[in-house]
C-alpha atoms as a PDB file:
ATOM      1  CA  UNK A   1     -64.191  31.375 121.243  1.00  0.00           C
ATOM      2  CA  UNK A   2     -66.699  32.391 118.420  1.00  0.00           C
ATOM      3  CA  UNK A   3     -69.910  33.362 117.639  1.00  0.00           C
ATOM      4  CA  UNK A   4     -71.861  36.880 119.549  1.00  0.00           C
ATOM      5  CA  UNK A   5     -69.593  37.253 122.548  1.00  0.00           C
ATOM      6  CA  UNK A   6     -70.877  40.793 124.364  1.00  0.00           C
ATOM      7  CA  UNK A   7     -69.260  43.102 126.340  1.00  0.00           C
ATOM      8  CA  UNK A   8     -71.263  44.084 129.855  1.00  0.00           C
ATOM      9  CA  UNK A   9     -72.715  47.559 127.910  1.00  0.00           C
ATOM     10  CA  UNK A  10     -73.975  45.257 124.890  1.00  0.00           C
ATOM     11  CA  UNK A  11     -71.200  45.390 122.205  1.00  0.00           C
ATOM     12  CA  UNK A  12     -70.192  42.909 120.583  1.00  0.00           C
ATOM     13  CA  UNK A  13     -66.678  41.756 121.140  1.00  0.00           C
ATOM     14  CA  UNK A  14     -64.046  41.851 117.948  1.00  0.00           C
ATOM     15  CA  UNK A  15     -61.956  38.669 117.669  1.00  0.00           C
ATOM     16  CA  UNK A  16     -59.008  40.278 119.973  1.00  0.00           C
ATOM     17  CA  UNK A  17     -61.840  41.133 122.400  1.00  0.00           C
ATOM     18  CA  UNK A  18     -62.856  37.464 122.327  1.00  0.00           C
ATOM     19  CA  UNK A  19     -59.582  36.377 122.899  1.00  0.00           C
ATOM     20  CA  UNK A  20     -58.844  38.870 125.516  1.00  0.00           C
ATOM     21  CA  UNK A  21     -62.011  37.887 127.354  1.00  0.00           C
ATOM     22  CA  UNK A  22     -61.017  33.899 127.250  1.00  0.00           C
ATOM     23  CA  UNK A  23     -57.344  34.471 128.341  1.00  0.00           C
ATOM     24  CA  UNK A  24     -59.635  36.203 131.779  1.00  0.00           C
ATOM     25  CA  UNK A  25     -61.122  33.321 132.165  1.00  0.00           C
ATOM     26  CA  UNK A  26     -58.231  30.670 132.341  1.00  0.00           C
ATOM     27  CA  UNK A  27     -56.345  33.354 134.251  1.00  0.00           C
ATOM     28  CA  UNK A  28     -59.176  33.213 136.841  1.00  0.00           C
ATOM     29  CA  UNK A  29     -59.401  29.395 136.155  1.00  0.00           C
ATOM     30  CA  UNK A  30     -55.991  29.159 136.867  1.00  0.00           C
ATOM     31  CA  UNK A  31     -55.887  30.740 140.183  1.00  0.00           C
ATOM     32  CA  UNK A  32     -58.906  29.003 141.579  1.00  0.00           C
ATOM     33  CA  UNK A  33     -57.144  26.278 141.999  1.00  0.00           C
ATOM     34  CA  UNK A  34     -54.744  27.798 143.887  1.00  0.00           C
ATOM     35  CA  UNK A  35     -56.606  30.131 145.934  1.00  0.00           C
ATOM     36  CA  UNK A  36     -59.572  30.800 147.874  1.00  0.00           C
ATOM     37  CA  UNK A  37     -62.507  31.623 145.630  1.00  0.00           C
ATOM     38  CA  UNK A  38     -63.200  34.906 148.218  1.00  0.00           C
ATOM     39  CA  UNK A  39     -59.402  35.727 148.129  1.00  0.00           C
ATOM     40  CA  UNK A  40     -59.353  36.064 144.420  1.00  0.00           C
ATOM     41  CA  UNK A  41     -59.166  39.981 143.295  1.00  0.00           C
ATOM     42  CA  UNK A  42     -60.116  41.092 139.766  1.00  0.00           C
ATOM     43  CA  UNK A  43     -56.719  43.460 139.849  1.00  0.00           C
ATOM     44  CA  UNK A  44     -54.987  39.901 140.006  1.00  0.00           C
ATOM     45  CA  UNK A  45     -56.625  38.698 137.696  1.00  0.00           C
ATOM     46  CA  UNK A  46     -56.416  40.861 135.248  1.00  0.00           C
ATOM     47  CA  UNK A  47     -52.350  41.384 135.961  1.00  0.00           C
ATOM     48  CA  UNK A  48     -52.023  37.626 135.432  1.00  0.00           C
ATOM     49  CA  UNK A  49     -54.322  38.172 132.341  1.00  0.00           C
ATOM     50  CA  UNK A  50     -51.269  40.957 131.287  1.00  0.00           C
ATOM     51  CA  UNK A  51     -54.119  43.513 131.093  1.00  0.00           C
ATOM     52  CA  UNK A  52     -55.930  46.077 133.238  1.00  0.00           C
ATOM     53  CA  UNK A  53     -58.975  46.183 136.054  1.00  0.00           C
ATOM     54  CA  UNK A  54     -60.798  47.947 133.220  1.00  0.00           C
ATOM     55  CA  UNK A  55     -60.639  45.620 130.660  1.00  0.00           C
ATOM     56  CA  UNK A  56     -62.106  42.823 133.518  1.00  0.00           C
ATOM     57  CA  UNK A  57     -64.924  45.138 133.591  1.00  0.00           C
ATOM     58  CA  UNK A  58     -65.530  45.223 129.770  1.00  0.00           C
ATOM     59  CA  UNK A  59     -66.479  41.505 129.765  1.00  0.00           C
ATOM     60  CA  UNK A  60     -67.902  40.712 133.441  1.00  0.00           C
ATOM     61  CA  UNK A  61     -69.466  42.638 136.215  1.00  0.00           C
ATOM     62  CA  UNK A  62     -67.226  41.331 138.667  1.00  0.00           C
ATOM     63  CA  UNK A  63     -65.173  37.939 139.677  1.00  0.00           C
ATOM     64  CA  UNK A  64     -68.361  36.544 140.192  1.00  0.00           C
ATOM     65  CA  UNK A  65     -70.429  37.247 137.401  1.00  0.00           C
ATOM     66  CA  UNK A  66     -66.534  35.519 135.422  1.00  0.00           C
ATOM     67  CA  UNK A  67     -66.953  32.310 137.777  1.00  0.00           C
ATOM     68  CA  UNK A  68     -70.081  31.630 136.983  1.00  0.00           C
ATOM     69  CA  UNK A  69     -69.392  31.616 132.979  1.00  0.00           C
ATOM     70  CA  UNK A  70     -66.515  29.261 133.989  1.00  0.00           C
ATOM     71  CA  UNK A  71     -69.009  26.615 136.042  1.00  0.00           C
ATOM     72  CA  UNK A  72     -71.601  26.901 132.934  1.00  0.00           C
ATOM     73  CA  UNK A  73     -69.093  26.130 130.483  1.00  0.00           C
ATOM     74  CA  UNK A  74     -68.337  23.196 132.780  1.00  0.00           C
ATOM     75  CA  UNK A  75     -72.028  22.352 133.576  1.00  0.00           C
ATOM     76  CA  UNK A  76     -72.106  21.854 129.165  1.00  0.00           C
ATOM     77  CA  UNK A  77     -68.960  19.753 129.746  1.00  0.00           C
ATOM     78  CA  UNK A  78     -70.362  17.402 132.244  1.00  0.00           C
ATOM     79  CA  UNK A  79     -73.223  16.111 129.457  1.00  0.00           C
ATOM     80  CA  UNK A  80     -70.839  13.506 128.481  1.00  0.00           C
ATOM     81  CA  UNK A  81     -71.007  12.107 132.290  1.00  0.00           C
ATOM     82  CA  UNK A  82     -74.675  10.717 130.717  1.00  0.00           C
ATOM     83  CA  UNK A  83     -72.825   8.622 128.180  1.00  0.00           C
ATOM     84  CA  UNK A  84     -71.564   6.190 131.411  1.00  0.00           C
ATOM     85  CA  UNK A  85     -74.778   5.290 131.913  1.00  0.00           C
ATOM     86  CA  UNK A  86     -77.117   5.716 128.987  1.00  0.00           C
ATOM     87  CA  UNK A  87     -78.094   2.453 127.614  1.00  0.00           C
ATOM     88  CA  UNK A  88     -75.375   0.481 129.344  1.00  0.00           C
ATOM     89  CA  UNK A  89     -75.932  -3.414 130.843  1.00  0.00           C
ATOM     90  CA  UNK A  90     -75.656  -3.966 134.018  1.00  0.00           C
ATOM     91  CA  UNK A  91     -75.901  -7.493 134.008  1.00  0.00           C
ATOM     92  CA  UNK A  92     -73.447  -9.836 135.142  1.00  0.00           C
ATOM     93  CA  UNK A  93     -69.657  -9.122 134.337  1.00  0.00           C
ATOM     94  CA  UNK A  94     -70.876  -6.428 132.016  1.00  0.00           C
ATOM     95  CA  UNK A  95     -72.790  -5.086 134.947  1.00  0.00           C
ATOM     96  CA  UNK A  96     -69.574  -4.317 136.575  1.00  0.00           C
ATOM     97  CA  UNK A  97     -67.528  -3.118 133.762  1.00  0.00           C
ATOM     98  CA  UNK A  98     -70.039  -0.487 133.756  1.00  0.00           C
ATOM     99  CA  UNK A  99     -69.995   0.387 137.426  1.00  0.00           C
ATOM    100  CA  UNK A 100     -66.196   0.714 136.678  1.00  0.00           C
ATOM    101  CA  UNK A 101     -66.665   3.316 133.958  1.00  0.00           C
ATOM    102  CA  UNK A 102     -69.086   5.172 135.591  1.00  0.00           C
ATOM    103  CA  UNK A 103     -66.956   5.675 138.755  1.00  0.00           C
ATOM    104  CA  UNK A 104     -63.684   6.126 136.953  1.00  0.00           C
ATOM    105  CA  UNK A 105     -65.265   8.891 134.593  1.00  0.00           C
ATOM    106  CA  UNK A 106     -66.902  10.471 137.269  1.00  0.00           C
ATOM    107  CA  UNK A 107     -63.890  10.741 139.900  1.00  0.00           C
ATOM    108  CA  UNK A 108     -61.857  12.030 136.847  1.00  0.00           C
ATOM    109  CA  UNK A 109     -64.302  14.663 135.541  1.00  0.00           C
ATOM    110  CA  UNK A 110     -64.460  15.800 139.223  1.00  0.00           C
ATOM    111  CA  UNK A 111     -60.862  15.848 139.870  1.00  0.00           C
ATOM    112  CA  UNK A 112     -60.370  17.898 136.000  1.00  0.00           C
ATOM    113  CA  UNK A 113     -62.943  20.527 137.644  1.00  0.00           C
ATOM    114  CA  UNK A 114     -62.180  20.381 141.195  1.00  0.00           C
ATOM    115  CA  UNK A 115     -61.551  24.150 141.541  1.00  0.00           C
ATOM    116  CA  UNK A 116     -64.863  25.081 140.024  1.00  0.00           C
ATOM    117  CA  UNK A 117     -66.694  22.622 141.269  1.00  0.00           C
ATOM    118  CA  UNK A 118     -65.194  23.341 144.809  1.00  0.00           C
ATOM    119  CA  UNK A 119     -67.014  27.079 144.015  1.00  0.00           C
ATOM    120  CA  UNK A 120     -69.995  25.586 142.823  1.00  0.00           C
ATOM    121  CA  UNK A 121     -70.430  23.355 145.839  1.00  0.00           C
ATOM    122  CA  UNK A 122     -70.081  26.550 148.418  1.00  0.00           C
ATOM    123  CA  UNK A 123     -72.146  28.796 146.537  1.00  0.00           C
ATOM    124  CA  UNK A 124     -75.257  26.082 146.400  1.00  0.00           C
ATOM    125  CA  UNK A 125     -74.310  25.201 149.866  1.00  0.00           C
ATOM    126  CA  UNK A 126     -75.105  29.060 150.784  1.00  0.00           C
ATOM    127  CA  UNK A 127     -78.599  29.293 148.743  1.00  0.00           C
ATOM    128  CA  UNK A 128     -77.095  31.128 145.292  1.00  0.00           C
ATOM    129  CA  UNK A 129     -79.478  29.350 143.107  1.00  0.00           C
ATOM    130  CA  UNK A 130     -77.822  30.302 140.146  1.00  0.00           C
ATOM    131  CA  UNK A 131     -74.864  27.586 141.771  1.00  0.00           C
ATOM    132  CA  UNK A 132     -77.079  25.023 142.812  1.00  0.00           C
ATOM    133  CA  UNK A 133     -78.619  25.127 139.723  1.00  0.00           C
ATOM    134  CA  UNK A 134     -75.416  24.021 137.866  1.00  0.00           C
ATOM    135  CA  UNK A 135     -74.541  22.012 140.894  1.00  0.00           C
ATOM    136  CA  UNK A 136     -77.688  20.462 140.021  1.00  0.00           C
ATOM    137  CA  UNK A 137     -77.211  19.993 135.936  1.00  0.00           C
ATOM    138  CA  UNK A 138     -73.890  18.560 136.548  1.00  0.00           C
ATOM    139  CA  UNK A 139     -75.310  15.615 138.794  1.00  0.00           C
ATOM    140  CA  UNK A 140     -78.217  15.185 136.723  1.00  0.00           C
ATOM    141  CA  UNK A 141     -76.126  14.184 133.742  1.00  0.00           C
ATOM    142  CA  UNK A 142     -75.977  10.757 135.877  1.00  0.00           C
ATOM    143  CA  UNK A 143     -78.761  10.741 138.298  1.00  0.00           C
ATOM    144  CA  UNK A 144     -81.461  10.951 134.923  1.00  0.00           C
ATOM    145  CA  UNK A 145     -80.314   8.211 132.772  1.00  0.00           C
ATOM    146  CA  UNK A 146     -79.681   6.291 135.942  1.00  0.00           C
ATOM    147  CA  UNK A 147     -82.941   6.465 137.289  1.00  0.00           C
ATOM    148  CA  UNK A 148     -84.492   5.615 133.893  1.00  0.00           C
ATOM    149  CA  UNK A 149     -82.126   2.475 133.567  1.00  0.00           C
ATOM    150  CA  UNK A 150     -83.589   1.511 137.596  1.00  0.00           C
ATOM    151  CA  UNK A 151     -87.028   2.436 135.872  1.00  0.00           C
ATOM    152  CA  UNK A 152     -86.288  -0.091 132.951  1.00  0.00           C
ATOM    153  CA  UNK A 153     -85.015  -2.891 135.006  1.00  0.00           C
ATOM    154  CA  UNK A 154     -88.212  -2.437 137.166  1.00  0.00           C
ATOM    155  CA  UNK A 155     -90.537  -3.165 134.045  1.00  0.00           C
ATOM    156  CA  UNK A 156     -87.970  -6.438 133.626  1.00  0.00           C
ATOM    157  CA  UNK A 157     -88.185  -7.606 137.057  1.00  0.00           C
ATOM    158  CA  UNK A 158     -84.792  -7.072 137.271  1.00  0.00           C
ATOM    159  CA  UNK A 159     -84.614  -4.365 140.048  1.00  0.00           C
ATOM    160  CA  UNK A 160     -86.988  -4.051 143.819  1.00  0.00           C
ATOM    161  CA  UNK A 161     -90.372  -2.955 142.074  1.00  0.00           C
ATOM    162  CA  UNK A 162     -91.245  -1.392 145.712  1.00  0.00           C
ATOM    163  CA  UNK A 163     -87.898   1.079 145.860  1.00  0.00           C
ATOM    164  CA  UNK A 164     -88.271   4.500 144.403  1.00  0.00           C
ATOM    165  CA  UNK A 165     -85.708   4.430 141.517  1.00  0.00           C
ATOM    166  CA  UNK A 166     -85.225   8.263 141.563  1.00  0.00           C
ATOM    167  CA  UNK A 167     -83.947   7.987 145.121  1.00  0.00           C
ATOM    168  CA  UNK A 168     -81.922   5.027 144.551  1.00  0.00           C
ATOM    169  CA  UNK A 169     -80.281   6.817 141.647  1.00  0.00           C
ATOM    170  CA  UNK A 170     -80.124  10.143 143.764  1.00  0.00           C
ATOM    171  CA  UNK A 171     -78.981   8.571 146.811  1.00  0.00           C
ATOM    172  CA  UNK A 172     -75.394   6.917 144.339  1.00  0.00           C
ATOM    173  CA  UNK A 173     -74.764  10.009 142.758  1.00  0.00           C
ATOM    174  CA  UNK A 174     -75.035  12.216 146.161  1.00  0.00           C
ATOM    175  CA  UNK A 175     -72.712   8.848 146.945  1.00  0.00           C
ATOM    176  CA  UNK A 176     -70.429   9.580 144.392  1.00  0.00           C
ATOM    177  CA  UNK A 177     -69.862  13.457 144.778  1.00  0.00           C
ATOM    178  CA  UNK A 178     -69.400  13.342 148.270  1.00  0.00           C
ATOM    179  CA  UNK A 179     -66.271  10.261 147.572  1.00  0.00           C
ATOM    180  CA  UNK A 180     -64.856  12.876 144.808  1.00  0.00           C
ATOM    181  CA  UNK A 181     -65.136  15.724 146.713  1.00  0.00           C
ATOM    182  CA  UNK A 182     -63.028  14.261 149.853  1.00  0.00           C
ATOM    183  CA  UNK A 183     -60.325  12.664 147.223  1.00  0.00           C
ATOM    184  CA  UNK A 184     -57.601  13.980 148.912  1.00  0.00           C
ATOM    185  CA  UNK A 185     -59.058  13.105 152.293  1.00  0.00           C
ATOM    186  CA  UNK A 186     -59.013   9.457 152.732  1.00  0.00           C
ATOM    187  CA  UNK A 187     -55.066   9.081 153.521  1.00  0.00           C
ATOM    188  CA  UNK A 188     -56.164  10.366 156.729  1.00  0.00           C
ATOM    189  CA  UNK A 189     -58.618   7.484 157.220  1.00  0.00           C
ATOM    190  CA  UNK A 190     -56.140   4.790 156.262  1.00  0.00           C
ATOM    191  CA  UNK A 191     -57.308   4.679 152.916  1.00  0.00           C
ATOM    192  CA  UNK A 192     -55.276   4.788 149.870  1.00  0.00           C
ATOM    193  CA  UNK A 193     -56.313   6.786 146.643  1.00  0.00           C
ATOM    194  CA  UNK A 194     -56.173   3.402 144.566  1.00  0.00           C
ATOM    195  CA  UNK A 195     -58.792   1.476 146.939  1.00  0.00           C
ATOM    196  CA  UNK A 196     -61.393   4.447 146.525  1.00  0.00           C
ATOM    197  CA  UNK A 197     -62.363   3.062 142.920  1.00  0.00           C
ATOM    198  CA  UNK A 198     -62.602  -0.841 143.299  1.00  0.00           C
ATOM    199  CA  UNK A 199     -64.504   0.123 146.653  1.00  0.00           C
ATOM    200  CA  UNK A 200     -67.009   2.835 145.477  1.00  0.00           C
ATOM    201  CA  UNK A 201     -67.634   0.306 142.443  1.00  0.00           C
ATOM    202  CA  UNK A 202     -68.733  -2.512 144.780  1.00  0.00           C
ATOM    203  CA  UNK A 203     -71.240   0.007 146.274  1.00  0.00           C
ATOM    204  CA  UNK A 204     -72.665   1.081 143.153  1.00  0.00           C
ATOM    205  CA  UNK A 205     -72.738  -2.300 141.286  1.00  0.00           C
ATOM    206  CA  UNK A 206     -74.766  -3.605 144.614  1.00  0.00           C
ATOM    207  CA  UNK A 207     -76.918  -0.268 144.765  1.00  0.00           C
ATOM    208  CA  UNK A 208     -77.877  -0.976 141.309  1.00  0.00           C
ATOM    209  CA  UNK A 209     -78.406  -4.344 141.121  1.00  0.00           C
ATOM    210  CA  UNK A 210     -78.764  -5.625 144.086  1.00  0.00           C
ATOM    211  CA  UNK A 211     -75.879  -8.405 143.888  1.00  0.00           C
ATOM    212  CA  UNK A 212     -72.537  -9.206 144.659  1.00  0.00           C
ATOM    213  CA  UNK A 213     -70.164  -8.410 142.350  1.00  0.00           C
ATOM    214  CA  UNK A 214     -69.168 -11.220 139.878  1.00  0.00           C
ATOM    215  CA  UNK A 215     -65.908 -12.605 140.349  1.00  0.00           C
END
């Protein structure tokens, strides 16, 4: 980590300081995913961190105030969601090619930031703006450029002139996080991990064009 990294009273941190500071954070990031976001101490983490409670304290007012630096680093992260569906064809074969891509690179990015996202979901869930407002930037990486390509298609003729292409878009993404937040769910409806993707992709290929998808 470079550049002005501060500590809580305003100073700025010395190399080892930044270092010490970013080995907190995958310490915490590291036992997110392994406990309960309300279970997690800052004693623990700064034992797993091989320093002390006090040091914590030096770089974030609490577990908290160190989660939600994790979720904006990963809100920055999730900006390359947009490049599934910026500018891509949805016609034809191509079409579904790119409902592939967008499904498989939003499952994964979910899956790679499960444990944040997990506290990111809970807090917005609860009111915290300050979550759903990541919650928020993260889905908006999609939902945007997808609602301008429904825009585009409209001017084309190509999409339903009469549907509101914001809630289309809106209505796949809120599609897609709910699927990649219950990953791990659907062997207990019969469903195997490897027929989520070929399935969610025939939903979004139809919600977005309107078709069946090419064989």
């Amino acid at each position: 980590m470079t550049g002005q990294v501060r500590t809580v009273d305003g100073r700025v941190a010395g190399r080892r300081g930044q270092a010490t500071r970013q080995k907190l954070l995958d310490c915490l990031r590291e036992m997110l995913s392994t406990s309960p976001y309300r279970d997690v101490k800052v004693i623990d983490v700064a034992r797993m961190a091989g320093t002390s409670p006090a040091t914590f304290y030096q770089y974030f007012p609490d577990v908290e105030g160190a989660v939600l630096e994790i979720a904006e680093e990963m809100a920055k992260d999730s900006l390359v969601l947009k490049e599934l569906v910026a500018n891509k064809s949805w016609a034809g074969k191509t079409g579904w090619t790119t409902a592939e891509e967008l499904v498989d690179g939003f499952l994964g990015f979910w899956r790679d930031n499960d444990a944040i996202l997990r506290v990111v979901t809970l807090g917005a869930a609860e009111g915290d703006k300050r979550f759903f407002k990541i919650r928020m930037k993260v889905l908006n990486a999609v939902a945007g450029p997808l609602t301008d390509t429904l825009k585009d298609m409209q001017a084309k003729n190509r999409f339903d002139k009469s549907a509101n292409a914001g809630a289309v878009a809106g209505s796949l993404i809120t599609l897609l996080a709910a699927a990649a937040e219950h990953q791990k769910a659907f062997d207990s409806w019969g469903a195997k991990a490897k027929d989520l993707k070929p399935n969610l992709t025939s939903l979004v290929y139809l919600g977005v064009t309107g078709k069946k998808p090419p064989k």
